[in-house]
C-alpha atoms as a PDB file:
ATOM      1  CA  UNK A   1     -11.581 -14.992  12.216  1.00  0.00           C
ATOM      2  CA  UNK A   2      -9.274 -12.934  10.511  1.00  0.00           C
ATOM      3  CA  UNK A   3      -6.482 -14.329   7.577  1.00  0.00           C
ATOM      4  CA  UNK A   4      -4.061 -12.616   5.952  1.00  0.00           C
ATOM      5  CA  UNK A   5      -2.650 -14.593   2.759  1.00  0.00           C
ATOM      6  CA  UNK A   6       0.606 -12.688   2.828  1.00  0.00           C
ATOM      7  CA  UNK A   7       3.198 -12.493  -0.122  1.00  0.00           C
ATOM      8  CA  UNK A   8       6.866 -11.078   0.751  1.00  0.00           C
ATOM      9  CA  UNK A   9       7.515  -7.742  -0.407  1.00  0.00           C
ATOM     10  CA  UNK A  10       3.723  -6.736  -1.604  1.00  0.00           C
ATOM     11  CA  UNK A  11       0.919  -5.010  -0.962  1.00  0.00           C
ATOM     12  CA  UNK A  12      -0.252  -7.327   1.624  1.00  0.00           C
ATOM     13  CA  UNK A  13       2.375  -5.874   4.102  1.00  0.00           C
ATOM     14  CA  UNK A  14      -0.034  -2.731   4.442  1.00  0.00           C
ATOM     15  CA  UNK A  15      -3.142  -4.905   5.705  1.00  0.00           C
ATOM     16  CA  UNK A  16      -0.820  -6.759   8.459  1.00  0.00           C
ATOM     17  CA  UNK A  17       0.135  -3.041   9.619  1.00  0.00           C
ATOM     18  CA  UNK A  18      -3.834  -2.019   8.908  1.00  0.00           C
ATOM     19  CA  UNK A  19      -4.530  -4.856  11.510  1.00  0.00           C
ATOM     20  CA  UNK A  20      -1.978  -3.873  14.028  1.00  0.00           C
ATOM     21  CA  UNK A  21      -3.329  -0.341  13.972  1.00  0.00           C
ATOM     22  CA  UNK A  22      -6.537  -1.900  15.289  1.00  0.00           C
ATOM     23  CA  UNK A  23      -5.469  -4.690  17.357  1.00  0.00           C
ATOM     24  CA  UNK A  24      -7.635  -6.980  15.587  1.00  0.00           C
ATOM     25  CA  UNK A  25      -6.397 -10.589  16.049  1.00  0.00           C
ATOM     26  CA  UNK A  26      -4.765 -12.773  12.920  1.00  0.00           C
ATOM     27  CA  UNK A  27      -3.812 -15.396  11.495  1.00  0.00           C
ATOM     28  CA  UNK A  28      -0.736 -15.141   8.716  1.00  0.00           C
ATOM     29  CA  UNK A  29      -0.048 -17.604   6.185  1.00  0.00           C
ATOM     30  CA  UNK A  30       2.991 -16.666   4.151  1.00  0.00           C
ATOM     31  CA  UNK A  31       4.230 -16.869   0.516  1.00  0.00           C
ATOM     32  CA  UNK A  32       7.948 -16.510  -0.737  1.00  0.00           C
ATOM     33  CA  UNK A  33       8.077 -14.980  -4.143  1.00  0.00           C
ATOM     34  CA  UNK A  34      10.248 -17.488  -6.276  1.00  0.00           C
ATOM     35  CA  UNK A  35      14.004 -15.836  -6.074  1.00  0.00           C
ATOM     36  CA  UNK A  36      14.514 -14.989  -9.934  1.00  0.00           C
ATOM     37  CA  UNK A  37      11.090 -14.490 -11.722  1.00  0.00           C
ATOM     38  CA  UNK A  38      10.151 -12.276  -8.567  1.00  0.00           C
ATOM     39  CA  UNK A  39       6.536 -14.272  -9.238  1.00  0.00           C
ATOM     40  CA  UNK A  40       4.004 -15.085  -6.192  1.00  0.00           C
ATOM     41  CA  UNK A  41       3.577 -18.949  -5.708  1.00  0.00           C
ATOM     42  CA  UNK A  42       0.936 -21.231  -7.546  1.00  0.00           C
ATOM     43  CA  UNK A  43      -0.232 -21.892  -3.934  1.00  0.00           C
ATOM     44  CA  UNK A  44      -2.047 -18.127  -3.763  1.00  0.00           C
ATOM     45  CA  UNK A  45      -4.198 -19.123  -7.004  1.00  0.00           C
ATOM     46  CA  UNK A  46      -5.489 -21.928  -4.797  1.00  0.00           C
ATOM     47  CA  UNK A  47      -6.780 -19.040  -1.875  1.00  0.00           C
ATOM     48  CA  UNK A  48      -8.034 -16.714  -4.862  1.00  0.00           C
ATOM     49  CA  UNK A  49      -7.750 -17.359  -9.011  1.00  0.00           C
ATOM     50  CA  UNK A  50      -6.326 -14.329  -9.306  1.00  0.00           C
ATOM     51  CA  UNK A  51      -3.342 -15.564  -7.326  1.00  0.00           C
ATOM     52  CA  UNK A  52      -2.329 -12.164  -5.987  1.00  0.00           C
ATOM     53  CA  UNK A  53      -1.595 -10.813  -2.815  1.00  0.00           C
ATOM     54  CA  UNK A  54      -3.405  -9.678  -0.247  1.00  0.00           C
ATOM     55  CA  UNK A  55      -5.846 -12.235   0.011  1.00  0.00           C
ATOM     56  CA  UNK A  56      -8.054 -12.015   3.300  1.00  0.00           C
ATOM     57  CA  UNK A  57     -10.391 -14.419   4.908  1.00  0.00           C
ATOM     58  CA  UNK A  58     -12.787 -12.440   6.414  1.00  0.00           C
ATOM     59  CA  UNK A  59     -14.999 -15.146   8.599  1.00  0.00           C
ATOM     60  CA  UNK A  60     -15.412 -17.595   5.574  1.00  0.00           C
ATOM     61  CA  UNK A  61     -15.446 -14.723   2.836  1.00  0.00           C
ATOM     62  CA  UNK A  62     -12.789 -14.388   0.571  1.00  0.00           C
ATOM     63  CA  UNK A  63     -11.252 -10.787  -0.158  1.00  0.00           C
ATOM     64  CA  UNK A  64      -8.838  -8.647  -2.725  1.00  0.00           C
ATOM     65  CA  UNK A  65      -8.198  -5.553  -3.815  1.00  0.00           C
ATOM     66  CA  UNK A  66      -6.146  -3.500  -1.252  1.00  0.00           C
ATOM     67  CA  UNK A  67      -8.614  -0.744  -0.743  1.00  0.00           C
ATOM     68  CA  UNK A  68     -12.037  -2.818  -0.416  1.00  0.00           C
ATOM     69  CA  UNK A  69      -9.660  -5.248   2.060  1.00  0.00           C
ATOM     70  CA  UNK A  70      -8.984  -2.160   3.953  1.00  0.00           C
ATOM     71  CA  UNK A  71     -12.846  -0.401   3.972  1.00  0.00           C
ATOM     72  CA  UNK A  72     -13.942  -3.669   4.460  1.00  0.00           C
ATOM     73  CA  UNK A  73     -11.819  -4.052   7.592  1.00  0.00           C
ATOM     74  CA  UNK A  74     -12.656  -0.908   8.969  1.00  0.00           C
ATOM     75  CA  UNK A  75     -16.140  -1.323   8.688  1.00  0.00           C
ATOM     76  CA  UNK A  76     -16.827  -4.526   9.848  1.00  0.00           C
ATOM     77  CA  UNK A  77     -14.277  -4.828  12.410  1.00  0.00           C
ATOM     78  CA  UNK A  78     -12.960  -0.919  13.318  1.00  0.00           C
ATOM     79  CA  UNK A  79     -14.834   0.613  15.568  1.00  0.00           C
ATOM     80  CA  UNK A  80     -15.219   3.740  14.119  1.00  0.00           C
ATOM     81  CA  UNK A  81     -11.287   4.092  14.053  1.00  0.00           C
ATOM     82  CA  UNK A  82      -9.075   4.855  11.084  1.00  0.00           C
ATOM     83  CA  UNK A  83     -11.946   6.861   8.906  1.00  0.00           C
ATOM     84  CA  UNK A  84     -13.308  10.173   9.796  1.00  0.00           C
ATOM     85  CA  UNK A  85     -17.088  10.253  10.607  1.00  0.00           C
ATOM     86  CA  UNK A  86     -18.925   9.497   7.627  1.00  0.00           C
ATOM     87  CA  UNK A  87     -20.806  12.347   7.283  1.00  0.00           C
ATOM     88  CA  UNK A  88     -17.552  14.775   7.245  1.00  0.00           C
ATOM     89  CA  UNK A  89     -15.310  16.141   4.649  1.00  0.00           C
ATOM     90  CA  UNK A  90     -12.589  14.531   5.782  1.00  0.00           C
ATOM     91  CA  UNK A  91     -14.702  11.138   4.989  1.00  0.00           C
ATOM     92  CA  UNK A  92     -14.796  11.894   1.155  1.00  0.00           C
ATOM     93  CA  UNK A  93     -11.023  12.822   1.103  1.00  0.00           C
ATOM     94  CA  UNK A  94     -10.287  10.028   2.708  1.00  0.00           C
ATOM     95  CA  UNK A  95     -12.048   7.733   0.480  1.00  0.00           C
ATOM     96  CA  UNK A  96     -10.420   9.431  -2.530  1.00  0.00           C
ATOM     97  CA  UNK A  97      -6.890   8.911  -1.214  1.00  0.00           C
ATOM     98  CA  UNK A  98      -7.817   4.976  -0.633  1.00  0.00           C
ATOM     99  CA  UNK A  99      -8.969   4.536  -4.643  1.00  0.00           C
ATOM    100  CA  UNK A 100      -6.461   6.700  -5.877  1.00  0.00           C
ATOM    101  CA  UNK A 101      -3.655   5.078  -4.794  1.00  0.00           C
ATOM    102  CA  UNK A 102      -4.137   1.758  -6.996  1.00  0.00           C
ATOM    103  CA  UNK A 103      -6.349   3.230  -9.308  1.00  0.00           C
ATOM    104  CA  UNK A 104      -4.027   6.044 -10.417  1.00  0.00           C
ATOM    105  CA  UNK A 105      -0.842   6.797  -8.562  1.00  0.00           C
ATOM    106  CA  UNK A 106       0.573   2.856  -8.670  1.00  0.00           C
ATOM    107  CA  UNK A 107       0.020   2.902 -13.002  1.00  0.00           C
ATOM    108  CA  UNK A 108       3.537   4.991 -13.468  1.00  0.00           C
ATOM    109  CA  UNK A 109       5.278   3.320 -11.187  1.00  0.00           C
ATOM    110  CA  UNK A 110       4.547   0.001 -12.204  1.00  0.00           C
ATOM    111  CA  UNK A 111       5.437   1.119 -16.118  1.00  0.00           C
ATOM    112  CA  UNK A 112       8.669   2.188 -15.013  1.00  0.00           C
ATOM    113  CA  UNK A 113       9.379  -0.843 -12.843  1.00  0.00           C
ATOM    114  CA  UNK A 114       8.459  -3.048 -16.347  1.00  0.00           C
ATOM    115  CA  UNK A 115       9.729  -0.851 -18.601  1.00  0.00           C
ATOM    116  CA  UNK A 116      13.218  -0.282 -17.155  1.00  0.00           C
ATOM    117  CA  UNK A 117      13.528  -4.524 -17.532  1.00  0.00           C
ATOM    118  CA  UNK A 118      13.328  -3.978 -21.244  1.00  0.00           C
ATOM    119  CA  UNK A 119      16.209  -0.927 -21.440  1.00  0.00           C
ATOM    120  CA  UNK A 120      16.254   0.336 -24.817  1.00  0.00           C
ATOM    121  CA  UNK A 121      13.625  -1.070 -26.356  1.00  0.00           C
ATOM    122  CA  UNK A 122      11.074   0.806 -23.981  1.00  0.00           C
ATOM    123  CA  UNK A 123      12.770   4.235 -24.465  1.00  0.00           C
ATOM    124  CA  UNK A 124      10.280   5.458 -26.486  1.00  0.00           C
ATOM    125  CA  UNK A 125       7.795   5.351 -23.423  1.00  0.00           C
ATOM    126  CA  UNK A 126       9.835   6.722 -20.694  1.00  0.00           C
ATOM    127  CA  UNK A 127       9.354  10.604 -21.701  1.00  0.00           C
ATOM    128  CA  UNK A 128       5.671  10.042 -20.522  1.00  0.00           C
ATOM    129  CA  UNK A 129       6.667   7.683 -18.003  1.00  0.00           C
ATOM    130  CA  UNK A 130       8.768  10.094 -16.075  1.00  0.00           C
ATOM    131  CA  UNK A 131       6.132  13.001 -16.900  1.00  0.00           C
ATOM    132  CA  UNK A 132       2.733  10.861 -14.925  1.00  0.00           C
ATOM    133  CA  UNK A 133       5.711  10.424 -12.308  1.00  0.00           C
ATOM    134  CA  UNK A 134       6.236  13.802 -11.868  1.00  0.00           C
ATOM    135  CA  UNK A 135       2.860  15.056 -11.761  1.00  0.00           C
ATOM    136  CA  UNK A 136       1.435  12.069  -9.462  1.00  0.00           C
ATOM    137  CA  UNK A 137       4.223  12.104  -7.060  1.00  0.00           C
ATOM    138  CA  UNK A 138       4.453  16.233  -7.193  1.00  0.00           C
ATOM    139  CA  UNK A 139       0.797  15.852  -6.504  1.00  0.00           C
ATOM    140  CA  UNK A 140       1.279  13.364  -3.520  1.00  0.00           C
ATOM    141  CA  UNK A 141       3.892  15.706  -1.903  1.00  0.00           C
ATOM    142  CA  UNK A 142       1.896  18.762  -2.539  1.00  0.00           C
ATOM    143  CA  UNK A 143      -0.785  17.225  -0.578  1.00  0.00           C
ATOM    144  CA  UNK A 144       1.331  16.425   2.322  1.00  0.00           C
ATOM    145  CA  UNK A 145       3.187  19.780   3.059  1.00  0.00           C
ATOM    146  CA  UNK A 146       2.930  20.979   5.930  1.00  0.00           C
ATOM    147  CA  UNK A 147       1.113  18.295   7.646  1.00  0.00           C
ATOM    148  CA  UNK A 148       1.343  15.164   9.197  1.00  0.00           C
ATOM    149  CA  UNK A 149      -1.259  13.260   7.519  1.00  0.00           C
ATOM    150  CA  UNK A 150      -2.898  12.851   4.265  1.00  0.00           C
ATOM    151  CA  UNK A 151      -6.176  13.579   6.500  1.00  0.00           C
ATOM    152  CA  UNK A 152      -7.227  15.197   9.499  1.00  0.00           C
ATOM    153  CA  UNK A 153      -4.705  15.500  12.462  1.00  0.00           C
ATOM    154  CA  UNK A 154      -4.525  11.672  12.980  1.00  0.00           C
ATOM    155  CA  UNK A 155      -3.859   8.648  11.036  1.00  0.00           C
ATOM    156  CA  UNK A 156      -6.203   7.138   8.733  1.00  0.00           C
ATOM    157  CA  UNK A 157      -6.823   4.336   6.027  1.00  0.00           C
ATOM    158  CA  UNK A 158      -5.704   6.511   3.509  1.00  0.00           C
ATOM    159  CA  UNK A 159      -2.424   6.698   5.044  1.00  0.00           C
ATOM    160  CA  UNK A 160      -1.859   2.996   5.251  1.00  0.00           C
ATOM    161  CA  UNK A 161      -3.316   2.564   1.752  1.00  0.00           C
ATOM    162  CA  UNK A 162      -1.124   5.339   0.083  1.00  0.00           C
ATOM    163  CA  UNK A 163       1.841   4.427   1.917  1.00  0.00           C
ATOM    164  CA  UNK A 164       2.475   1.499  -0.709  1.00  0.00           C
ATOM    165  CA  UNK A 165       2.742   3.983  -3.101  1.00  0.00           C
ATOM    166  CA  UNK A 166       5.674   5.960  -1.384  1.00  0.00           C
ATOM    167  CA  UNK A 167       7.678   3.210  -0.761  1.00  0.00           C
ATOM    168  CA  UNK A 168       7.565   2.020  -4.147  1.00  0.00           C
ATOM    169  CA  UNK A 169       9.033   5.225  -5.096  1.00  0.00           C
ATOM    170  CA  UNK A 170      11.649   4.714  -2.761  1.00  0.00           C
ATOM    171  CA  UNK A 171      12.625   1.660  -3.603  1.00  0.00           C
ATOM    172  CA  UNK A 172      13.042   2.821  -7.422  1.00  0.00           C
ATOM    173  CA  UNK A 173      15.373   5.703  -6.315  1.00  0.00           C
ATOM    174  CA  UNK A 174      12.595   8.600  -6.843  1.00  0.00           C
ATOM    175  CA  UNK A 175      11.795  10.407  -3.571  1.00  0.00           C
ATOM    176  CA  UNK A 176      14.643  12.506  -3.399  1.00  0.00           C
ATOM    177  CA  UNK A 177      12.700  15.523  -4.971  1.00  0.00           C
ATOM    178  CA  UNK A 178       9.874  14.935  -2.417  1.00  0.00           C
ATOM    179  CA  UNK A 179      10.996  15.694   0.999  1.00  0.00           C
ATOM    180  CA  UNK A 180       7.188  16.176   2.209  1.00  0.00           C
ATOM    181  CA  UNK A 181       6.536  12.597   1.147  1.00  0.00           C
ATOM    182  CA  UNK A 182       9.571  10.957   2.326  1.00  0.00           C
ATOM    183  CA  UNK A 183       9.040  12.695   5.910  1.00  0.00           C
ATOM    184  CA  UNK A 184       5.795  11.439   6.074  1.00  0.00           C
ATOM    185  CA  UNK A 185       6.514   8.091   4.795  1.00  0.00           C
ATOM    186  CA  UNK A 186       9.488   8.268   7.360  1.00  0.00           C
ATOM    187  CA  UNK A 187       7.229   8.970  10.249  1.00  0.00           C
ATOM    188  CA  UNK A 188       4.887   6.143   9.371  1.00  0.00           C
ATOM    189  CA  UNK A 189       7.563   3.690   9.204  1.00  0.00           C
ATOM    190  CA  UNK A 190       8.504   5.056  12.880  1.00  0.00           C
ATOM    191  CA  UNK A 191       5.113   3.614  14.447  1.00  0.00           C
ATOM    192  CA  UNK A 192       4.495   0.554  16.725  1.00  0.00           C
ATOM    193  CA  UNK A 193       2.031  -0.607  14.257  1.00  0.00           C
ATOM    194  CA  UNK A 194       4.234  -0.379  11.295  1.00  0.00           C
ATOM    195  CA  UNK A 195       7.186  -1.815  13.103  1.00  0.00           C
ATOM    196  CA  UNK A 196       5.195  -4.654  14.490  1.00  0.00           C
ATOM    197  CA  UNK A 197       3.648  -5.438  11.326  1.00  0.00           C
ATOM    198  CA  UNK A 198       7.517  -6.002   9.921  1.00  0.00           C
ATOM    199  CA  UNK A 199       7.679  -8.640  12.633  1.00  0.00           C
ATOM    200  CA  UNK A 200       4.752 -10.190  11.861  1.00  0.00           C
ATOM    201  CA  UNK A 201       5.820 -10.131   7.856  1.00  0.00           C
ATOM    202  CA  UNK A 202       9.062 -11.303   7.961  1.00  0.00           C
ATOM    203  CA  UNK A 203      12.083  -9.510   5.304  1.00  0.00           C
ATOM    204  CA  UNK A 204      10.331  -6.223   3.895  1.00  0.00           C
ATOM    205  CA  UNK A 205      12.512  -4.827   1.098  1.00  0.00           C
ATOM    206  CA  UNK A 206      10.268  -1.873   0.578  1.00  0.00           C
ATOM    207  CA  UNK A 207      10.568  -0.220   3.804  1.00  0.00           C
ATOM    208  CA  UNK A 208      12.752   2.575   2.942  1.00  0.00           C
END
């Protein structure tokens, strides 16, 4: 049995879409962030201590972190789908593109989304805020032009996983020099999967 612990507007959105990608029956339970603070719920520190979303239940065992969540998944439960054979190329760039995306390419963008709260007081940071910006979102878009996919000819987990990551950018206005990454993003957002995953996640503020 499959649960998704799944917090409006967050990272868990990716692991319903993950799930509809592989037709994988689940269970949701939802959390509302509180309307002002933007916070997740006391109730998700009951699931985890962490209190963060996603949260899976994974028959009995307990899961975080995006990325393991998602290998995890794919793994156990896949088929062989989503990841290139193990023993390829495309394997080990796939696997990079699943740990970079929280482990380096989320940092600026969550600076500037704390930073900008605290207007001048943070303005000695933003020079090197909007610099890792540039170079990890000029990096993203490099990557992507010219194909379809951050992998192969197909989607993959590292699509899903980095996808999170563009519409984060989106939502703080800073795409618009990226068309590479904002077709791509576009053309994930255009799939069954994605679109049933919306349904299945209720009001989804990132998906632009």
């Amino acid at each position: 049995m499959i649960i998704v612990h799944h917090l409006n507007d967050s990272r868990s959105q990716r692991i319903l879409w993950l799930l509809e990608e592989l037709a994988l029956p689940y269970t949701v339970r939802a959390y509302a962030r509180h309307p002002e603070t933007r916070l997740a719920p006391e109730a998700l520190a009951a699931v985890h201590p962490l209190g963060k979303a996603p949260v899976v239940e994974l028959d009995g065992m307990v899961l975080v972190e995006s990325g393991a969540i998602i290998e995890t998944l794919i793994r156990r439960c896949g088929g062989g789908r989503l990841m290139p054979e193990p023993d390829s190329p495309d394997y080990d760039r796939a696997l990079m593109w699943l740990h970079y995306a929280e482990g380096s390419a989320m940092l600026p963008l969550m600076l500037k989304l704390y930073t900008d709260r605290l207007g001048a007081a943070a303005a000695p940071l933003q020079p090197r805020i909007k610099a890792e910006l540039a170079r990890h979102l000029g990096f993203i878009d490099r990557a992507l032009a010219g194909r379809r996919f951050l992998v192969g000819e197909a989607l993959t987990a590292a699509d899903i996983q980095m996808s999170f990551v563009a519409e984060v950018a989106g939502a703080l206005g800073l795409r618009g020099p990226y068309p590479a990454m904002s077709d791509w993003i576009a053309r994930l957002h255009a799939r069954p999967a994605y679109q049933r995953a919306l349904e299945q996640g209720g009001v989804y503020s990132l998906a632009v």
